[in-house]
C-alpha atoms as a PDB file:
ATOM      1  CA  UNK A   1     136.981 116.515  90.699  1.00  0.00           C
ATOM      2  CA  UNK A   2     133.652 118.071  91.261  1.00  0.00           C
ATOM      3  CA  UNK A   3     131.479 116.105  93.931  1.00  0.00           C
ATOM      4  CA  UNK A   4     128.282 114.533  92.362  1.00  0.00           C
ATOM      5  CA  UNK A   5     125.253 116.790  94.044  1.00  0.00           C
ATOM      6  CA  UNK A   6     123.369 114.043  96.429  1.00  0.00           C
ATOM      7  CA  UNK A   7     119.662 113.457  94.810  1.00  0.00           C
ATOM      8  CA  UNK A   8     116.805 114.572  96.858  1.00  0.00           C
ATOM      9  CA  UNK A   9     115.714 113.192  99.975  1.00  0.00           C
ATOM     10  CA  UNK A  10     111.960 112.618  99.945  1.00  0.00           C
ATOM     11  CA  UNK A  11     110.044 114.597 102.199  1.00  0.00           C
ATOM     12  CA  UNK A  12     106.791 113.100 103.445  1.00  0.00           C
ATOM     13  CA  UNK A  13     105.661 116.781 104.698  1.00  0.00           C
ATOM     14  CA  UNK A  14     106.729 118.386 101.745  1.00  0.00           C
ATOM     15  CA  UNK A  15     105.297 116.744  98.653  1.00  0.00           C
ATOM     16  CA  UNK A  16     105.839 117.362  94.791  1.00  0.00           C
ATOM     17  CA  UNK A  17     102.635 119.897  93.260  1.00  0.00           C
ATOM     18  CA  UNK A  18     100.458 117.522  91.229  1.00  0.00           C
ATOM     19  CA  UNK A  19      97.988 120.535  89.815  1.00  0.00           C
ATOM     20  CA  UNK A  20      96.388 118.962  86.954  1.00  0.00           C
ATOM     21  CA  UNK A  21      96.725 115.371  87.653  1.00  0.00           C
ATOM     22  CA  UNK A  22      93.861 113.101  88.339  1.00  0.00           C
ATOM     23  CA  UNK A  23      94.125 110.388  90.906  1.00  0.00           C
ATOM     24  CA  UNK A  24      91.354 107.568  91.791  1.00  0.00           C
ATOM     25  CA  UNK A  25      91.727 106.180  95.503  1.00  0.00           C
ATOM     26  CA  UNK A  26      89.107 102.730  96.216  1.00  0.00           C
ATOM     27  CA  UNK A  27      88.368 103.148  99.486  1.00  0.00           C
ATOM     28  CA  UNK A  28      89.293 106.372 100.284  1.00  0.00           C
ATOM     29  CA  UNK A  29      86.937 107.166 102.771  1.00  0.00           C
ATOM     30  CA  UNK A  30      88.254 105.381 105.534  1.00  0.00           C
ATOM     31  CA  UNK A  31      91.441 104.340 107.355  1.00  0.00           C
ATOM     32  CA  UNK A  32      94.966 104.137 104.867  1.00  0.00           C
ATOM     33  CA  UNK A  33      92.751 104.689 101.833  1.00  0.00           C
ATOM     34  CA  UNK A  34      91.532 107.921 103.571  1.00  0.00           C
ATOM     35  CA  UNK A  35      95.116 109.164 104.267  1.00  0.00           C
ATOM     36  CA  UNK A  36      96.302 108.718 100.955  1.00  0.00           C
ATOM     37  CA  UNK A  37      93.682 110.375  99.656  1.00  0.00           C
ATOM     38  CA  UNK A  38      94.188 113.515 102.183  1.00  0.00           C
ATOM     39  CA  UNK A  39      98.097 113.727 101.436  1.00  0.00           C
ATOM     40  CA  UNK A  40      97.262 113.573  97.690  1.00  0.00           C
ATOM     41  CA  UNK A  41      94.526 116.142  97.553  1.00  0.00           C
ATOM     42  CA  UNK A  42      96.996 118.462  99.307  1.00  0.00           C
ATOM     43  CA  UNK A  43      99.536 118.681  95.891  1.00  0.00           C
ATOM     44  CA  UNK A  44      96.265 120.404  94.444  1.00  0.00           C
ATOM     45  CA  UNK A  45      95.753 117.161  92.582  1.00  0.00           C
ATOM     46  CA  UNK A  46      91.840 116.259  91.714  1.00  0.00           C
ATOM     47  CA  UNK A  47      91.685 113.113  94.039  1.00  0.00           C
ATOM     48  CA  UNK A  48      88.348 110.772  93.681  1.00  0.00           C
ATOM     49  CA  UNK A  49      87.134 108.505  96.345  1.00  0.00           C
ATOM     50  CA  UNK A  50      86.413 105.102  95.063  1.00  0.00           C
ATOM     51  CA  UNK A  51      83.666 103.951  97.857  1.00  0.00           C
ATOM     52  CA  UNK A  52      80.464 102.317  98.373  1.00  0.00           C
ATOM     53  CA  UNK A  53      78.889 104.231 100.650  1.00  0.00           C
ATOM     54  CA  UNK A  54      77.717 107.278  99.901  1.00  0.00           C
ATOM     55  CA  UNK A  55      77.910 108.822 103.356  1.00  0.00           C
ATOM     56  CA  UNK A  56      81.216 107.697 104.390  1.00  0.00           C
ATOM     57  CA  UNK A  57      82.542 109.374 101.389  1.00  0.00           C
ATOM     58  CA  UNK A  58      80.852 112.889 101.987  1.00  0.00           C
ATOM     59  CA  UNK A  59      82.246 112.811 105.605  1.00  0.00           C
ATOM     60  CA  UNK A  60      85.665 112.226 104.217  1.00  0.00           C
ATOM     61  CA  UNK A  61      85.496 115.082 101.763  1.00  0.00           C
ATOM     62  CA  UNK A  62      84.181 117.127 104.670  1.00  0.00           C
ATOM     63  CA  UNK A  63      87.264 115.892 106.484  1.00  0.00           C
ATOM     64  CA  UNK A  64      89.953 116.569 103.610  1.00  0.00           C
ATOM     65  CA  UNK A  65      88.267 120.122 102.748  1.00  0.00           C
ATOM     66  CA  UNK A  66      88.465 121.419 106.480  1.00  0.00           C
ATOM     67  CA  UNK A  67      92.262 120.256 106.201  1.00  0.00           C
ATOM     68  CA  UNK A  68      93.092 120.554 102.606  1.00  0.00           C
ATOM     69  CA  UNK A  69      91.635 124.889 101.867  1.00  0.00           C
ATOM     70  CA  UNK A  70      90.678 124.608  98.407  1.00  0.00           C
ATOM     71  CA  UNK A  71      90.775 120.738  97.818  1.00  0.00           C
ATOM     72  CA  UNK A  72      89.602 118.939  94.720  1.00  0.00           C
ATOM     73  CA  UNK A  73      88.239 116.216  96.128  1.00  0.00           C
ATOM     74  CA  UNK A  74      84.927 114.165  95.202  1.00  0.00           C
ATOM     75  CA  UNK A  75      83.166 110.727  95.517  1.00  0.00           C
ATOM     76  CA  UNK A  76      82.627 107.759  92.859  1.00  0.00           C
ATOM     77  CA  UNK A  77      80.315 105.030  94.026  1.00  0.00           C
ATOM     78  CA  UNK A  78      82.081 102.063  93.637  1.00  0.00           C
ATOM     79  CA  UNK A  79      81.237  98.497  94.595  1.00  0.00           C
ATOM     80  CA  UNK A  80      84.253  95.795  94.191  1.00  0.00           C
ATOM     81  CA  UNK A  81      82.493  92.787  95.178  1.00  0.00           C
ATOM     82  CA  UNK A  82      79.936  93.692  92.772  1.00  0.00           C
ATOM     83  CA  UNK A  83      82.097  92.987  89.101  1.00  0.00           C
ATOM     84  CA  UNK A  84      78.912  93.561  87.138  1.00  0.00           C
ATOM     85  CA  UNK A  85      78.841  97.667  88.136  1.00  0.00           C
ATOM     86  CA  UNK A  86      82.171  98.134  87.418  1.00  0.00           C
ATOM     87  CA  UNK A  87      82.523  99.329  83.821  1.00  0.00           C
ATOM     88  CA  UNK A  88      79.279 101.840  84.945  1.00  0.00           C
ATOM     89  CA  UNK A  89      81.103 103.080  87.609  1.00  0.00           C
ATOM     90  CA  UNK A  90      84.340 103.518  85.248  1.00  0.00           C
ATOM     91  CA  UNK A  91      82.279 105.455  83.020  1.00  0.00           C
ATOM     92  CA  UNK A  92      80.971 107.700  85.626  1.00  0.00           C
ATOM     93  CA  UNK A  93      84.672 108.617  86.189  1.00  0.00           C
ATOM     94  CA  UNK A  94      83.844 111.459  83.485  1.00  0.00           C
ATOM     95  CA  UNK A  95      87.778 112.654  83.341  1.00  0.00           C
ATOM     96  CA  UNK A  96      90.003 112.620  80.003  1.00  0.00           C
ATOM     97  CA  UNK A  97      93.088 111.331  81.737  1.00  0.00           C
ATOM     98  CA  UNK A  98      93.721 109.852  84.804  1.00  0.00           C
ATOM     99  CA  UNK A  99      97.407 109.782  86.200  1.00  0.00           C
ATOM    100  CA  UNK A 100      97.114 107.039  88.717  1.00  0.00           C
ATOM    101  CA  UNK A 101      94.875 104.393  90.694  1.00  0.00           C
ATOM    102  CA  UNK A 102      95.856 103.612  93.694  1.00  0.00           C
ATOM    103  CA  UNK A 103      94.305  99.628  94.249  1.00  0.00           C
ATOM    104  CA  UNK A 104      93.381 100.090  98.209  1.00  0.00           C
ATOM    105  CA  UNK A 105      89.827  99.359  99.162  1.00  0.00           C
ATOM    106  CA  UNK A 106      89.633  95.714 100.907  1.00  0.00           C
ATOM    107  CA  UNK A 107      87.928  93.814 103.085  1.00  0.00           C
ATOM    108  CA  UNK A 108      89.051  91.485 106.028  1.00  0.00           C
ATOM    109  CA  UNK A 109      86.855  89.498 108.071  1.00  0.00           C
ATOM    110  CA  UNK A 110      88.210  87.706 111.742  1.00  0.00           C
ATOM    111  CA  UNK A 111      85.510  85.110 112.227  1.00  0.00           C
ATOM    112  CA  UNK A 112      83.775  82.728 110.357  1.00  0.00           C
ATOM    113  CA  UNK A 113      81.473  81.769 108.380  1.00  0.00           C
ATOM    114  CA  UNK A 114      82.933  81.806 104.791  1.00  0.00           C
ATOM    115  CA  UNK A 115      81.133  84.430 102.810  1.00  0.00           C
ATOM    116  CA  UNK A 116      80.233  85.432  99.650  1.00  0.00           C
ATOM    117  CA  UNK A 117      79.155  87.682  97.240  1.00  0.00           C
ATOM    118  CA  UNK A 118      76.061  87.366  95.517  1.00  0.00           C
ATOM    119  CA  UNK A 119      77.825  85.867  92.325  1.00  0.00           C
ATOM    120  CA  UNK A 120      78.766  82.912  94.331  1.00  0.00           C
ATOM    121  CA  UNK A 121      82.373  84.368  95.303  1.00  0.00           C
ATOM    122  CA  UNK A 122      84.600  84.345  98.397  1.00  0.00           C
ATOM    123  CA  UNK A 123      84.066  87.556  99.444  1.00  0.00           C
ATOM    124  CA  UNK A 124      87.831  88.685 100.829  1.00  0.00           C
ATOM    125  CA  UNK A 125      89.451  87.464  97.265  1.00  0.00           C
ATOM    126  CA  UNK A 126      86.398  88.967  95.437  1.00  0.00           C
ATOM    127  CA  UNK A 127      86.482  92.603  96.692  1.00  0.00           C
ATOM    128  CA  UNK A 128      90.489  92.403  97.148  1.00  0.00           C
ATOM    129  CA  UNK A 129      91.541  90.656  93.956  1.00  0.00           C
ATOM    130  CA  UNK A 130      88.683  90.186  91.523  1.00  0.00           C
ATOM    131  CA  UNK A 131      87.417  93.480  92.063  1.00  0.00           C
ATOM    132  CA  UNK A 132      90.717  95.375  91.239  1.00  0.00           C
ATOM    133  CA  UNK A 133      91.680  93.214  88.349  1.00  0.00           C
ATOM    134  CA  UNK A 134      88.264  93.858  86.623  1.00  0.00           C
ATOM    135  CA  UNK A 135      88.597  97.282  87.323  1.00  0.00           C
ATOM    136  CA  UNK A 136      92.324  97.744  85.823  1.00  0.00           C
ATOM    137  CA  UNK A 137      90.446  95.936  83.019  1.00  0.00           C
ATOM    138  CA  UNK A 138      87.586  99.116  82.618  1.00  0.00           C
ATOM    139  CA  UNK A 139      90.471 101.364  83.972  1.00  0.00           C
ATOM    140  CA  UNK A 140      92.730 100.692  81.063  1.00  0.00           C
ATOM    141  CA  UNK A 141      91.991 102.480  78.400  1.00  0.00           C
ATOM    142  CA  UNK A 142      91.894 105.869  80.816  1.00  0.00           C
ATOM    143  CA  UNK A 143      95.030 104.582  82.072  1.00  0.00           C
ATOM    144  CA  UNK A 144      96.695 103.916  78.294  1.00  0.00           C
ATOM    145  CA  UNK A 145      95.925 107.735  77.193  1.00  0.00           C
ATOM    146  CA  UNK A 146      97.634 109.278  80.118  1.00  0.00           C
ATOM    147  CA  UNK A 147     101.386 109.509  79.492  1.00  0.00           C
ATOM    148  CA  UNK A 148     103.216 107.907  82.670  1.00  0.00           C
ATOM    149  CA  UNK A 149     100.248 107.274  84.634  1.00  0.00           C
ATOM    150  CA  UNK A 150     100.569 104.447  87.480  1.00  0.00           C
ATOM    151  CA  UNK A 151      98.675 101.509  89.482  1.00  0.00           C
ATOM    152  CA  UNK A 152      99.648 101.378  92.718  1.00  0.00           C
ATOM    153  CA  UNK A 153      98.628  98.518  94.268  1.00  0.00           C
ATOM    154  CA  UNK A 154      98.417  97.517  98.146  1.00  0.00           C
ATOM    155  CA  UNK A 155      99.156  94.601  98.858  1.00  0.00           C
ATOM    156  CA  UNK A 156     100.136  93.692 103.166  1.00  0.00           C
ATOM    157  CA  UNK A 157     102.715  92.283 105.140  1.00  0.00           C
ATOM    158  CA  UNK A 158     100.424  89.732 106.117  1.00  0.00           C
ATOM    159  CA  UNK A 159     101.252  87.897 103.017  1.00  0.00           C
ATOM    160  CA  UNK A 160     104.598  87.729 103.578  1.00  0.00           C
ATOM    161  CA  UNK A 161     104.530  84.505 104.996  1.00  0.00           C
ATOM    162  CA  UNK A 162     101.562  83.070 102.867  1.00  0.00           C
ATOM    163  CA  UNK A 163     101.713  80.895  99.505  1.00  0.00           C
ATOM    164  CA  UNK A 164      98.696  80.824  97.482  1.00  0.00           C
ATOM    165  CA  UNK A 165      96.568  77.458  96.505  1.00  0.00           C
ATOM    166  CA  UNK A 166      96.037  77.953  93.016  1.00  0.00           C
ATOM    167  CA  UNK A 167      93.309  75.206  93.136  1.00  0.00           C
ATOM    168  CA  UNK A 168      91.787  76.952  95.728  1.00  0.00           C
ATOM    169  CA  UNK A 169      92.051  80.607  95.278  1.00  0.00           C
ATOM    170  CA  UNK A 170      88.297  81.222  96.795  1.00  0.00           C
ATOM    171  CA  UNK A 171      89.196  79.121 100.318  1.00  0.00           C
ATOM    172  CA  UNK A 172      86.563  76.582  99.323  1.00  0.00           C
ATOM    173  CA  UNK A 173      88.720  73.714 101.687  1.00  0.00           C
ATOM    174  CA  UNK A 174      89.245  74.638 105.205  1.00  0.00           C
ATOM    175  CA  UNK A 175      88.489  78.377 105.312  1.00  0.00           C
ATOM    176  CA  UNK A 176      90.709  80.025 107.870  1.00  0.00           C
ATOM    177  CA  UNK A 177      89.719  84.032 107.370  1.00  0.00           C
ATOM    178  CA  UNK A 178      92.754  85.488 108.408  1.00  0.00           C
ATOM    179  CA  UNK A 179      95.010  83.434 106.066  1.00  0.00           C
ATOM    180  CA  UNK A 180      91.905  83.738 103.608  1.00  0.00           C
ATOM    181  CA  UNK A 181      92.720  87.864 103.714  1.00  0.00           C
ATOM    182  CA  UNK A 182      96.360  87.246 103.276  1.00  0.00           C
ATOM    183  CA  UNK A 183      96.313  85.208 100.296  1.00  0.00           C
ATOM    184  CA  UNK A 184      94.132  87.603  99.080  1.00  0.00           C
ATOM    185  CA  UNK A 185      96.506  90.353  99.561  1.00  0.00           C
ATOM    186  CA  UNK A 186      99.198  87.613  98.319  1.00  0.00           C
ATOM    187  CA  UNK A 187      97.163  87.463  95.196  1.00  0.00           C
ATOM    188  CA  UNK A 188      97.099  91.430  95.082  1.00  0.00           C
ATOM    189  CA  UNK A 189     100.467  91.494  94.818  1.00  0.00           C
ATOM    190  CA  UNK A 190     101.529  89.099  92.115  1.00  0.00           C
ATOM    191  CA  UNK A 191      98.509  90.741  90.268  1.00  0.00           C
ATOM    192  CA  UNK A 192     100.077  94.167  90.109  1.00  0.00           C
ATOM    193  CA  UNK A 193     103.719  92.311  89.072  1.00  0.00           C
ATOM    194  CA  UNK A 194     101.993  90.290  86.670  1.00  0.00           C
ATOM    195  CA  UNK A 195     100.503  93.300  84.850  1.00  0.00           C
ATOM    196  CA  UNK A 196     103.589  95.811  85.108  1.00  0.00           C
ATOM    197  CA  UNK A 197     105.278  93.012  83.204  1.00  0.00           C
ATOM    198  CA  UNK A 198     102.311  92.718  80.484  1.00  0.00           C
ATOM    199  CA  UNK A 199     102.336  96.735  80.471  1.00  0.00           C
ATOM    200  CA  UNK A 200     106.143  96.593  79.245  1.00  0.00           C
ATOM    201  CA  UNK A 201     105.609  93.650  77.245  1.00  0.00           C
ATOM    202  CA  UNK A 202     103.361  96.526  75.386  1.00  0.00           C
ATOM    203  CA  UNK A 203     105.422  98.977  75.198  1.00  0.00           C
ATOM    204  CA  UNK A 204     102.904 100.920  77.479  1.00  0.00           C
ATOM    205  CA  UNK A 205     104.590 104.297  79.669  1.00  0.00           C
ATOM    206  CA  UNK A 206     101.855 103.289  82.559  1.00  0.00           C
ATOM    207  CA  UNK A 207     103.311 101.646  85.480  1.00  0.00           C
ATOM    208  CA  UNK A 208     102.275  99.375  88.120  1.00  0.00           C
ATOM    209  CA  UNK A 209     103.900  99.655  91.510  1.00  0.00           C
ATOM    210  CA  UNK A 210     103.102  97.005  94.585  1.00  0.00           C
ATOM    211  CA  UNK A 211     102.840  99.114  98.007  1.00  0.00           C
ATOM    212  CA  UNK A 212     102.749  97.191 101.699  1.00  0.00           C
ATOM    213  CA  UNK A 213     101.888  99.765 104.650  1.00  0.00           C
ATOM    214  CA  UNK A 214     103.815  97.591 107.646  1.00  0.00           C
ATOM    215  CA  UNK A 215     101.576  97.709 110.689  1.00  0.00           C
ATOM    216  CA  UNK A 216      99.476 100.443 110.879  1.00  0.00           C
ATOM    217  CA  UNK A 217      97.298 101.058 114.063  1.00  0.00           C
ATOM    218  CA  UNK A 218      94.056 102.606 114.845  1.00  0.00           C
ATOM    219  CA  UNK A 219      95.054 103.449 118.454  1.00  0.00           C
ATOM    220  CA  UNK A 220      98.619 105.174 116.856  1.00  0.00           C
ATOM    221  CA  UNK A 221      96.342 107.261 113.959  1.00  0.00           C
ATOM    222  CA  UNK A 222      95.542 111.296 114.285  1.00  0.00           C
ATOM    223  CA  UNK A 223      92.220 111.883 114.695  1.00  0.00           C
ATOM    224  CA  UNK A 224      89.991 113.149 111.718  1.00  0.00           C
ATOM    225  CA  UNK A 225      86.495 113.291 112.947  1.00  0.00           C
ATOM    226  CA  UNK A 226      83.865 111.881 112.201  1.00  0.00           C
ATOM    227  CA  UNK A 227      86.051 109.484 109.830  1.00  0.00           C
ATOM    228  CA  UNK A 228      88.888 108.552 112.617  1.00  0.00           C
ATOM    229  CA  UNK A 229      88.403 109.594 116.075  1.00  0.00           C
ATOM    230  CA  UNK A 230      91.371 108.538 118.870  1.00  0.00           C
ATOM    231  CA  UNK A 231      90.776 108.889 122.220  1.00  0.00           C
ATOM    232  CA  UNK A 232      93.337 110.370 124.962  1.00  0.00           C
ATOM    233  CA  UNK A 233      93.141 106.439 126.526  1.00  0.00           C
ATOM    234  CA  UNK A 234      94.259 104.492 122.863  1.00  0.00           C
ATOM    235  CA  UNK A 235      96.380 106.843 122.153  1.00  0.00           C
ATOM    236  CA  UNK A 236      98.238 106.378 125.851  1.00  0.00           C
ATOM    237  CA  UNK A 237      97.847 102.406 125.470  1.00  0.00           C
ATOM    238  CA  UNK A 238      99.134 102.687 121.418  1.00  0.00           C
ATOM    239  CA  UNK A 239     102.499 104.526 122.416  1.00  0.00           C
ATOM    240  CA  UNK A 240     104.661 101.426 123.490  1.00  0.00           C
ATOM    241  CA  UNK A 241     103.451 100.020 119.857  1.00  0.00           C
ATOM    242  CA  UNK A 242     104.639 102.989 118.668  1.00  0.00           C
ATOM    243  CA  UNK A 243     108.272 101.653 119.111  1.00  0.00           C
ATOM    244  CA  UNK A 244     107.282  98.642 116.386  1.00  0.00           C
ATOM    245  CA  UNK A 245     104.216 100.127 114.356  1.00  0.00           C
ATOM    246  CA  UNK A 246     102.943 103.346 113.554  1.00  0.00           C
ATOM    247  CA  UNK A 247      99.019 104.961 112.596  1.00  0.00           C
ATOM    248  CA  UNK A 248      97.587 105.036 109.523  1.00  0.00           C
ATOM    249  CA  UNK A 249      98.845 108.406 108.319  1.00  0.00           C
ATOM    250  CA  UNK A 250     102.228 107.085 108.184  1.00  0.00           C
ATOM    251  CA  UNK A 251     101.202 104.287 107.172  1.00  0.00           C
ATOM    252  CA  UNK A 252      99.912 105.689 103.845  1.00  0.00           C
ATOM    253  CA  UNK A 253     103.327 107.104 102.969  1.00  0.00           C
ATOM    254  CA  UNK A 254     105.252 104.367 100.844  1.00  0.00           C
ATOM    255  CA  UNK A 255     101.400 104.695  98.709  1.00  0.00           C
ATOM    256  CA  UNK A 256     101.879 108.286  97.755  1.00  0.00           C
ATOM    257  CA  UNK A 257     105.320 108.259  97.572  1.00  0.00           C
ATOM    258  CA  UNK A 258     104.546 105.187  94.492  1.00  0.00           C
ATOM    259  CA  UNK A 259     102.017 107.517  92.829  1.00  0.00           C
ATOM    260  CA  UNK A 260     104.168 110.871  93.122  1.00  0.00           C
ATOM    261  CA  UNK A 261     107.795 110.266  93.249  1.00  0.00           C
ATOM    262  CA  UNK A 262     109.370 110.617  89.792  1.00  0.00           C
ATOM    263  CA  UNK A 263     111.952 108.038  90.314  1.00  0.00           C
ATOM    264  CA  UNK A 264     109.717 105.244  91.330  1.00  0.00           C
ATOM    265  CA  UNK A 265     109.621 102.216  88.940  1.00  0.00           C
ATOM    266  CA  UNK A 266     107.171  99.564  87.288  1.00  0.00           C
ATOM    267  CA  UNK A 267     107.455  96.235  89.159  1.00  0.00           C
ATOM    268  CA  UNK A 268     108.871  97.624  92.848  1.00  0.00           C
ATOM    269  CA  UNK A 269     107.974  96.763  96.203  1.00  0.00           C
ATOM    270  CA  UNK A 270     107.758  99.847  98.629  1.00  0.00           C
ATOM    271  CA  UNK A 271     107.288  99.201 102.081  1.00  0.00           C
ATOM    272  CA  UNK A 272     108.415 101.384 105.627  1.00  0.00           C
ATOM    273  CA  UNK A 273     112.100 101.636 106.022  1.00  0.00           C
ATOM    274  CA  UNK A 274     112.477  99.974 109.915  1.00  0.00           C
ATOM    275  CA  UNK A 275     111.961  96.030 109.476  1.00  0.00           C
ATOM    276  CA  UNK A 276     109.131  96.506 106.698  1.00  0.00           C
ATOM    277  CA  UNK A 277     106.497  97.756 109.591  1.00  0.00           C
ATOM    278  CA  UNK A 278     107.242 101.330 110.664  1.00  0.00           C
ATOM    279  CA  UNK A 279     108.969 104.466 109.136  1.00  0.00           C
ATOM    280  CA  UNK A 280     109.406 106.800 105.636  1.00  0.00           C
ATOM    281  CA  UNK A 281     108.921 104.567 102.795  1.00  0.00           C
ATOM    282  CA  UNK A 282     111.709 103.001 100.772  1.00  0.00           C
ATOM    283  CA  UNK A 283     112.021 100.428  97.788  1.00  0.00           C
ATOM    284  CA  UNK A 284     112.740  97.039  99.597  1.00  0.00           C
ATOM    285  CA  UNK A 285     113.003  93.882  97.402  1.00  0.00           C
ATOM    286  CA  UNK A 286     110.858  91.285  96.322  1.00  0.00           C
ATOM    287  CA  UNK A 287     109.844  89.024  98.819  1.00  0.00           C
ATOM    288  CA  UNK A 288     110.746  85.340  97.058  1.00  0.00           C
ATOM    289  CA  UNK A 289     107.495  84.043  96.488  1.00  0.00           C
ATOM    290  CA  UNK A 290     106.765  87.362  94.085  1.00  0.00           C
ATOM    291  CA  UNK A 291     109.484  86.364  91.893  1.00  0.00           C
ATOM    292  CA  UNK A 292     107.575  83.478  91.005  1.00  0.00           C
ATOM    293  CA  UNK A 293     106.217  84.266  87.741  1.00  0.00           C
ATOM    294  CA  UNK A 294     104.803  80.965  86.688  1.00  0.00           C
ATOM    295  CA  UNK A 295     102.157  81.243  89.501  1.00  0.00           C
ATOM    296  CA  UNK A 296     101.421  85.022  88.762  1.00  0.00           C
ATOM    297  CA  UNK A 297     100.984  83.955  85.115  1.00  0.00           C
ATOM    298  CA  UNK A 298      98.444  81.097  86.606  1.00  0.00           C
ATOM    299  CA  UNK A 299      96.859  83.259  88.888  1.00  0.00           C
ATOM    300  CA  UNK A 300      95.852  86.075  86.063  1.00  0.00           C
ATOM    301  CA  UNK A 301      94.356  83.332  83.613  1.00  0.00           C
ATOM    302  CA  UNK A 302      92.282  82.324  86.454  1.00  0.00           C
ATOM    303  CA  UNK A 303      91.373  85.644  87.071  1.00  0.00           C
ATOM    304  CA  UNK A 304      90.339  86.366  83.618  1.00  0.00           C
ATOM    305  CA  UNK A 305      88.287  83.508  84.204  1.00  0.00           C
ATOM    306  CA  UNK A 306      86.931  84.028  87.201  1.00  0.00           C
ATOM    307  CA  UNK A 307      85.742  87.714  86.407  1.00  0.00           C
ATOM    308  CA  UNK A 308      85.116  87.494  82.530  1.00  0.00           C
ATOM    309  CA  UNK A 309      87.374  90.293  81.365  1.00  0.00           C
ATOM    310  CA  UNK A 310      90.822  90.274  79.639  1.00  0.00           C
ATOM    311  CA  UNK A 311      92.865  92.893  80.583  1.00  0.00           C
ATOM    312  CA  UNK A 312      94.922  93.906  77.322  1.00  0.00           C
ATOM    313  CA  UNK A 313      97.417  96.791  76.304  1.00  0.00           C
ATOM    314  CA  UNK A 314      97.873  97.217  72.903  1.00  0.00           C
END
C-alpha cells in the first residue's frame, strides 16, 4: 500500500506568497501588532496599519520598508475608543477587497483610577471590545465581498482564568485593572466565536479565528528601532525567561499563521505549542468557559447595545 505523503509542516520563516491580498492590522505600529504586520508585509501582501497616531505609524513603515525591500505597507488612522470615527475611518480604507483583519490593537492599564472614554465608557473594554465589534460591524461588507477572507482576533492568556460579569461588563463595581484587561480580552474572545458562528449561520465563506500570543516579552523581542529597541542588559536579564516565554516576534506567529494558513478554520483557538506561552503556533482547544454560548450570545446583544450597531451577514 502506498504511504499517505505527510501534509506540510508550517514554517514560520518561510511563509505562503500573499501578492494581491489585502490585510488590515489595528495597532500595528507597535509591539505584537507591529510583528504581525512585518511578517505579513513580507508575502508581498498590501498590509495597513490600523493606529492612532500618526507618527508611530510612519516609524513602523520606516521600520518594515528597511526590512521588508519593496513592502506594501501604509497607515489608516484609526481610533477604537472613539466608536463615532469608525465607519470614516472604514471608508478611508479605499480597497475593493480585503482578505483579513487581524483584531489586535488594545489597551491595558496597571493602576488605577477607572477610566473612560469620552462617551462615558470603561476605557480597556471600550478600545478592546467595543471598538472591534463596531468595527467588524463597518468592516463587514468589505469583509462579505472577499471570497474566504478572515477575522483574526487576539484575545490573551490572561483570560484564561477570568469569567465575565455580564451585569458589569464596564467594571463599574470594584475596578481591579488587571482583571478589568482580562475580561476584556475574555470578552474578545467569545466575540470572535460568537460571530464565526453567526458568519456560518449565513452561509458567509469569511471566517473568524480567536488567536492568544502566550507570554510575550519586551526584554526577549529583536530590536527594530525606533519602534522596539533592546538593550545588551534586558536582553541578558530576559534569557532565563526565555526557558518559559518568548519576544514579541514569536509571539506574533499563531496571528499570521490564522490569517495565512489554508487549513485554518472558523471558530479555532491558536495559541504557542509549549504550555500555551512559548513556541510555533498550533490549534489548541477551547478553553471551557468559550464553549459557553449562552453568555457569548448575552455578551453580543449587549454589545449591540452598548455601541449602536448590529453586525449582520446576509
Amino acid at each position: 500500500m502506498p504511504s499517505v505523503p505527510k501534509a506540510p509542516t508550517w514554517d514560520v520563516q518561510r511563509l505562503p506568497r500573499a501578492e494581491g491580498r489585502n490585510f488590515l492590522v489595528t495597532g500595528g505600529n507597535a509591539g505584537i501588532g507591529y510583528f504581525v504586520a512585518e511578517q505579513l508585509a513580507g508575502t508581498g501582501a498590501t498590509v495597513v496599519l490600523g493606529s492612532r497616531d500618526e507618527t508611530k505609524a510612519k516609524a513602523a513603515i520606516a521600520s518594515i520598508s528597511s526590512r521588508v525591500p519593496g513592502a506594501q505597507v501604509r497607515h489608516l488612522p484609526l481610533d477604537l475608543a472613539d466608536l463615532a470615527s469608525l465607519r470614516t475611518s472604514v471608508d478611508a480604507l479605499e480597497l475593493d477587497r480585503l482578505d483579513a483583519v487581524v483584531h489586535n490593537a488594545g489597551v491595558a492599564l496597571d493602576q488605577p483610577p477607572r477610566r473612560e472614554t469620552k462617551a462615558g465608557q470603561e476605557l480597556m473594554f471600550a478600545t478592546n471590545h467595543l471598538g472591534h465589534f463596531a468595527l467588524t460591524h463597518w468592516l463587514t461588507p468589505l469583509l462579505m465581498a472577499t471570497p474566504a477572507s478572515r477575522i483574526v482576533t487576539t484575545g490573551s492568556f490572561a483570560a484564561k482564568s477570568e469569567r465575565l460579569d455580564l451585569d458589569d461588563l464596564q467594571s463599574t463595581h470594584d475596578y481591579q485593572p488587571k482583571r478589568a484587561y482580562a475580561r476584556s480580552k475574555l470578552a474578545q474572545m467569545y466575540f470572535a466565536l460568537e460571530l464565526d458562528r453567526r458568519l456560518g449561520a449565513a452561509g458567509s465563506t469569511t471566517l473568524s479565528v480567536v488567536v492568544h500570543p502566550g507570554g510575550a516579552l519586551d526584554s526577549l523581542t529583536p530590536s527594530r528601532p525606533p519602534v522596539q529597541v533592546r538593550t545588551a542588559g534586558e536582553r541578558l536579564r530576559g534569557l532565563p525567561l526565555g526557558l518559559l516565554v518568548q519576544g514579541k516576534e514569536a509571539a506574533a506567529w499563531p496571528t499570521v499563521r490564522a490569517v495565512l494558513d489554508p487549513d485554518v478554520r472558523g471558530g479555532q483557538l491558536w495559541g504557542p505549542r509549549v504550555f500555551g506561552l512559548r513556541g510555533r503556533p498550533r490549534s489548541e482547544p477551547l478553553w471551557n468557559q468559550l464553549a459557553d454560548t449562552t453568555t457569548a450570545a448575552h455578551l453580543w446583544t449587549a454589545s449591540c447595545a452598548l455601541t449602536g450597531v448590529v453586525p449582520t451577514f446576509t
